[in-house]
N, C-alpha and C. Protein backbone atom coordinates (compact mmCIF):
# COMPACT_ATOMS: atom_id res chain seq x y z
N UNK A 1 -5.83 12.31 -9.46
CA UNK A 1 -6.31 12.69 -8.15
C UNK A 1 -6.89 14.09 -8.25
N UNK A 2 -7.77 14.33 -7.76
CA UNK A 2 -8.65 15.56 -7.61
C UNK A 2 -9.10 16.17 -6.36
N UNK A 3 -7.59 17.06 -5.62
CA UNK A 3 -7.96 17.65 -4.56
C UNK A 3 -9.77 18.20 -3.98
N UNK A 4 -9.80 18.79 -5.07
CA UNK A 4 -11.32 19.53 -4.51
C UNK A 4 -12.57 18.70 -4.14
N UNK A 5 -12.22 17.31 -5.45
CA UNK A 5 -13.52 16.53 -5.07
C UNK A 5 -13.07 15.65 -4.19
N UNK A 6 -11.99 15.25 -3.79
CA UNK A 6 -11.34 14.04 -2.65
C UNK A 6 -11.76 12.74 -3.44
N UNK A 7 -11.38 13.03 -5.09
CA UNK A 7 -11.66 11.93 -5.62
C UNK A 7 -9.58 11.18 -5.90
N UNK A 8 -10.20 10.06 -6.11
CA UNK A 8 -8.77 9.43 -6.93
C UNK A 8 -8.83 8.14 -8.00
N UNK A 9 -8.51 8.41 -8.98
CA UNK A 9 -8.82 7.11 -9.69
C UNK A 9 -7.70 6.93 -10.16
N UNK A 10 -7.75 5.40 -10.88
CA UNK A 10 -6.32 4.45 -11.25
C UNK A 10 -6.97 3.50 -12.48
N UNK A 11 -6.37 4.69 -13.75
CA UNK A 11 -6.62 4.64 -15.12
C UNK A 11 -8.09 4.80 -14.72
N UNK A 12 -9.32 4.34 -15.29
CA UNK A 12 -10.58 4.91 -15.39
C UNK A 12 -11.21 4.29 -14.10
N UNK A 13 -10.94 3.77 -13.27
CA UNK A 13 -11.68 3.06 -12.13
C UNK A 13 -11.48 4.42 -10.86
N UNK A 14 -12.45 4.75 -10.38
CA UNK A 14 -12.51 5.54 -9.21
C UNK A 14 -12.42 4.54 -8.04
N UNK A 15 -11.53 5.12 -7.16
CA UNK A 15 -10.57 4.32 -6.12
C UNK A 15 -11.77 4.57 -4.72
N UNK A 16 -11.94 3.61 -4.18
CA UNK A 16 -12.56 3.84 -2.61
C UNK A 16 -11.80 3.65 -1.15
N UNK A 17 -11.21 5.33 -1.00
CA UNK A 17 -10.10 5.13 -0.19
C UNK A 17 -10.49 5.68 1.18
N UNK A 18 -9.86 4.95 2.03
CA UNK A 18 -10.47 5.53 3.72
C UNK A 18 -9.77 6.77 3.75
N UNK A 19 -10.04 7.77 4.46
CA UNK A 19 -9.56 8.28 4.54
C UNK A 19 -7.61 9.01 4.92
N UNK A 20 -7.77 7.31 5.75
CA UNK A 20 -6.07 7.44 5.85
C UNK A 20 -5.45 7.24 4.66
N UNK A 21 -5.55 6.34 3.46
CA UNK A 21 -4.95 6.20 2.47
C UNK A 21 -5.42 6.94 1.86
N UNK A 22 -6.16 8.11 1.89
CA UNK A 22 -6.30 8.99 0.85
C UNK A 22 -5.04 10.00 1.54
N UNK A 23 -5.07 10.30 2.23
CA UNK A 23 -4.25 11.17 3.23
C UNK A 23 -2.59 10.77 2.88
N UNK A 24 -2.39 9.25 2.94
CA UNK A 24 -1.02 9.04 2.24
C UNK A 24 -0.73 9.07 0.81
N UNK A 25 -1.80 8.65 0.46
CA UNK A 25 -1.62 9.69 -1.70
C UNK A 25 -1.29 10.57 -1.41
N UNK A 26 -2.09 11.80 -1.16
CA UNK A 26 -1.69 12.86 -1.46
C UNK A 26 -0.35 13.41 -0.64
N UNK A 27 0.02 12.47 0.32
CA UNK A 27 1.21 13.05 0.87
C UNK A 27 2.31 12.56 -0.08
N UNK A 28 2.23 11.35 -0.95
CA UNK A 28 2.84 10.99 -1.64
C UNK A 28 3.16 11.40 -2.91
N UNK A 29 2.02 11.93 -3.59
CA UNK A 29 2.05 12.50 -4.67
C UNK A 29 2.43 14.29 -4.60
N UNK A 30 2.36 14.71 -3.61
CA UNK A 30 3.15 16.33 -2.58
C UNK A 30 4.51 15.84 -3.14
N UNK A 31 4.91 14.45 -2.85
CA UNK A 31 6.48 14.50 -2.60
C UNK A 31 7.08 13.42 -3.79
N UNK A 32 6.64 13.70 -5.09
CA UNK A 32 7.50 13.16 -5.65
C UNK A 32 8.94 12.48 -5.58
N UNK A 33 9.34 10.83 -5.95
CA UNK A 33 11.14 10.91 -5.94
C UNK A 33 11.28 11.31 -4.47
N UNK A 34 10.45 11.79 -3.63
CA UNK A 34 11.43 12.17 -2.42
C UNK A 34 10.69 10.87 -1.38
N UNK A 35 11.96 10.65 -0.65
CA UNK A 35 12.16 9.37 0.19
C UNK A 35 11.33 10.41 1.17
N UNK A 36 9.55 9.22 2.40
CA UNK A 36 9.22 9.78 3.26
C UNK A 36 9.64 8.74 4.63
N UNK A 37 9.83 9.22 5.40
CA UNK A 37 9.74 8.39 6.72
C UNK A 37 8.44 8.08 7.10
N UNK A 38 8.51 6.65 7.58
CA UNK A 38 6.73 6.45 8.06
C UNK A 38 6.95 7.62 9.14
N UNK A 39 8.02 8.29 9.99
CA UNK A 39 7.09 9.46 10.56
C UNK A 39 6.09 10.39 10.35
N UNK A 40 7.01 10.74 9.24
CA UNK A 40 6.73 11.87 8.11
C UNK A 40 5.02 11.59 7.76
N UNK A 41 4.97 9.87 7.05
CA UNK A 41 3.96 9.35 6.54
C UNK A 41 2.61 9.45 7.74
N UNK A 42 3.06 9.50 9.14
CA UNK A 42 2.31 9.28 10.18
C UNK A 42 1.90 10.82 10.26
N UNK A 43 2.55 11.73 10.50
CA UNK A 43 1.92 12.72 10.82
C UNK A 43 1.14 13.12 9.57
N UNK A 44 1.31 12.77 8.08
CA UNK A 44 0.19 13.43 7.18
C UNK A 44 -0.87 13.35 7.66
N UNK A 45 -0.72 11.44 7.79
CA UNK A 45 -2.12 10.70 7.95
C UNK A 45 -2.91 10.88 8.87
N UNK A 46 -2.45 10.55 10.19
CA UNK A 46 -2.91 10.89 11.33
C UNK A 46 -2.70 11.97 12.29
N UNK A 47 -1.90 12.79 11.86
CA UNK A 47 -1.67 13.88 12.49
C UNK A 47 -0.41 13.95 13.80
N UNK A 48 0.14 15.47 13.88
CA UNK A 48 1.66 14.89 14.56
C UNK A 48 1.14 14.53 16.03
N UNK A 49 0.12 14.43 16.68
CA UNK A 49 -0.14 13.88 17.61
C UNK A 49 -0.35 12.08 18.12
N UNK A 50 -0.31 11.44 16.70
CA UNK A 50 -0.70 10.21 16.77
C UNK A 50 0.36 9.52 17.67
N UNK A 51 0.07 8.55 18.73
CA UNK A 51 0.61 7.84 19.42
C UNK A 51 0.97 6.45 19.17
N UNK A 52 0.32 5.78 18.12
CA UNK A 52 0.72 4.43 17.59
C UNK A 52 2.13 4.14 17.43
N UNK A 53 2.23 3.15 17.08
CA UNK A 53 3.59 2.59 16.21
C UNK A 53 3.37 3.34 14.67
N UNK A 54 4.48 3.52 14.17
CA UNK A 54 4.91 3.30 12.99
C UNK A 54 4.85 2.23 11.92
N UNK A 55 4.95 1.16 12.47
CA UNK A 55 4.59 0.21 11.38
C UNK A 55 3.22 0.17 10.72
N UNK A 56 2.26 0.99 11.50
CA UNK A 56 0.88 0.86 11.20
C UNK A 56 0.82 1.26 9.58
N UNK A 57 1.58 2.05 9.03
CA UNK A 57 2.17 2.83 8.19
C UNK A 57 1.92 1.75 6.92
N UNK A 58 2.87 0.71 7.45
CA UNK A 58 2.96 -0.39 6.12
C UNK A 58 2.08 -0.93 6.39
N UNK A 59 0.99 -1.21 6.85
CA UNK A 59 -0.32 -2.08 6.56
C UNK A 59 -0.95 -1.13 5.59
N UNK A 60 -1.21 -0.12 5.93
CA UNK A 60 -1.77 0.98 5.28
C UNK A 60 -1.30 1.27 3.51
N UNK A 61 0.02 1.40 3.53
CA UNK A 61 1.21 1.32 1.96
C UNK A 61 -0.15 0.22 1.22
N UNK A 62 0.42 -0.86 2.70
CA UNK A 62 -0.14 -2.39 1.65
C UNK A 62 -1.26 -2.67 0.95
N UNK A 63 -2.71 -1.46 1.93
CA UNK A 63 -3.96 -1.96 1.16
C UNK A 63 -3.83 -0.84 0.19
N UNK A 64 -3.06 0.29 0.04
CA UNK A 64 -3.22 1.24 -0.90
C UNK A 64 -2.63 0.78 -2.03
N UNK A 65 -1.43 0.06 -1.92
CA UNK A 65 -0.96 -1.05 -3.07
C UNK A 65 -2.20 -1.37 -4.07
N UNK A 66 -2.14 -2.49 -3.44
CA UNK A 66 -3.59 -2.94 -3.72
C UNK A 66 -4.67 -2.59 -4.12
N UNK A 67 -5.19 -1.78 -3.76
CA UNK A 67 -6.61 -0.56 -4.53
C UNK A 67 -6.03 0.31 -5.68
N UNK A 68 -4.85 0.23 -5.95
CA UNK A 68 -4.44 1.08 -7.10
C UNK A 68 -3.82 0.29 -8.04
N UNK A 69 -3.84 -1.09 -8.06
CA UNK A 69 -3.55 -2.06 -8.79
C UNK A 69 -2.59 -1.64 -9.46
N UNK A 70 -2.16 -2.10 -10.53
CA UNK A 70 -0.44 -2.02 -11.10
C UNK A 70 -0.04 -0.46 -10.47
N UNK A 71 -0.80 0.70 -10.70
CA UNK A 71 -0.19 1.56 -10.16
C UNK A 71 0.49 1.92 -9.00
N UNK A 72 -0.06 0.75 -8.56
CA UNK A 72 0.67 0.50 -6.47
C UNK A 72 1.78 0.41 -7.15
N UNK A 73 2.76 -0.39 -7.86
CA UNK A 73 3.73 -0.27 -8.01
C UNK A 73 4.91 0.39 -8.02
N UNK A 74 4.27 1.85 -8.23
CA UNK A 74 5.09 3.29 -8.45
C UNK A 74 5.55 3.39 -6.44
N UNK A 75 4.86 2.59 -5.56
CA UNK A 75 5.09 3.14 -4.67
C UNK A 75 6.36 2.48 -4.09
N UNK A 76 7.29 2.75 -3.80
CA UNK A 76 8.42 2.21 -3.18
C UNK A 76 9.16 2.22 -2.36
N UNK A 77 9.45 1.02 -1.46
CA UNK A 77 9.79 0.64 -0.19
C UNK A 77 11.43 1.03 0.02
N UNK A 78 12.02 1.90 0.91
CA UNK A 78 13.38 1.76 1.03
C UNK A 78 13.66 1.29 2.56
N UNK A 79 13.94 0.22 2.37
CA UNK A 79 14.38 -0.28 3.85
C UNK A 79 15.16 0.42 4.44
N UNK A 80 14.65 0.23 5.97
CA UNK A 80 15.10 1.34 7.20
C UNK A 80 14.84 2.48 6.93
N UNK A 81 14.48 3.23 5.19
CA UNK A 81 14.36 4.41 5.58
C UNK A 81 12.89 4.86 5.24
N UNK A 82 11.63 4.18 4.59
CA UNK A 82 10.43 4.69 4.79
C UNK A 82 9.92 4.82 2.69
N UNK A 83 9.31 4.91 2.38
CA UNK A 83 8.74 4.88 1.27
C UNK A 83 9.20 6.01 0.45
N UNK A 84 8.38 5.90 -1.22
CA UNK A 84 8.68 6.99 -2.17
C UNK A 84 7.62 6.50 -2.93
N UNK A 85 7.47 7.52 -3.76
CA UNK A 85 6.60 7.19 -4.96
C UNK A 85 7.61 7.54 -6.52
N UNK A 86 7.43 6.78 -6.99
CA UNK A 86 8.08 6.67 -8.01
C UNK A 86 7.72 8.30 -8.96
N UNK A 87 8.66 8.92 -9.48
CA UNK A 87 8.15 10.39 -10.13
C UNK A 87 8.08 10.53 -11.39
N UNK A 88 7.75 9.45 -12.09
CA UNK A 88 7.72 9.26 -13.56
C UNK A 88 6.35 9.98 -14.15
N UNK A 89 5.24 9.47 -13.40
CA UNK A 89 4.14 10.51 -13.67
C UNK A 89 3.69 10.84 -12.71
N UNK A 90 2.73 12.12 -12.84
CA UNK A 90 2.42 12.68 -11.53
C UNK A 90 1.10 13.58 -12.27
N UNK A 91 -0.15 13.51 -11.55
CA UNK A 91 -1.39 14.12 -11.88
C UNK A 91 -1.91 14.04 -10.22
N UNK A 92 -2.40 15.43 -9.87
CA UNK A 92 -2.63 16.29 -8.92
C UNK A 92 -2.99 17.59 -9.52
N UNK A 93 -4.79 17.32 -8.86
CA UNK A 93 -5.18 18.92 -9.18
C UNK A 93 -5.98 19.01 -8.23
């Protein structure tokens, strides 16, 4: 991931992310190993004003899954309490 250019790729493929799932990478990759609440996840994304539900959260996880192919994997679900990213590797600049 490459703060400056708002790029992200997964192994050599450059990722085409809306802006909300770019917004939950990098909140994800901020927080290594550490458990987030879709609150938490809500205000990165959308800001602490957003009025939605929370679940909107996991549709969002789901297509970012997905666009990062096996690497979605690292991302992980803790029921009732909100996601993590796995902290085995970590690249952020």
């Amino acid at each position: 991931m490459n703060l400056e250019q708002c790029t992200a790729r997964a192994g050599r493929r450059v990722l085409r992310l809306t802006l909300t799932e770019y917004n939950l990478l990098v909140c994800l990759l901020r927080n290594p190993g550490r458990v987030l609440s879709r609150r938490q996840l809500l205000d990165a994304a959308w800001g602490e004003n957003y009025q939605g539900g929370e679940r909107t959260v996991d549709t969002h996880i789901g297509r970012l899954r997905k666009k990062l192919g096996k690497a979605g994997q690292r991302i992980q679900t803790l029921r009732g309490m909100g996601y993590k990213l796995d902290a085995v590797r970590r690249r952020l600049s």
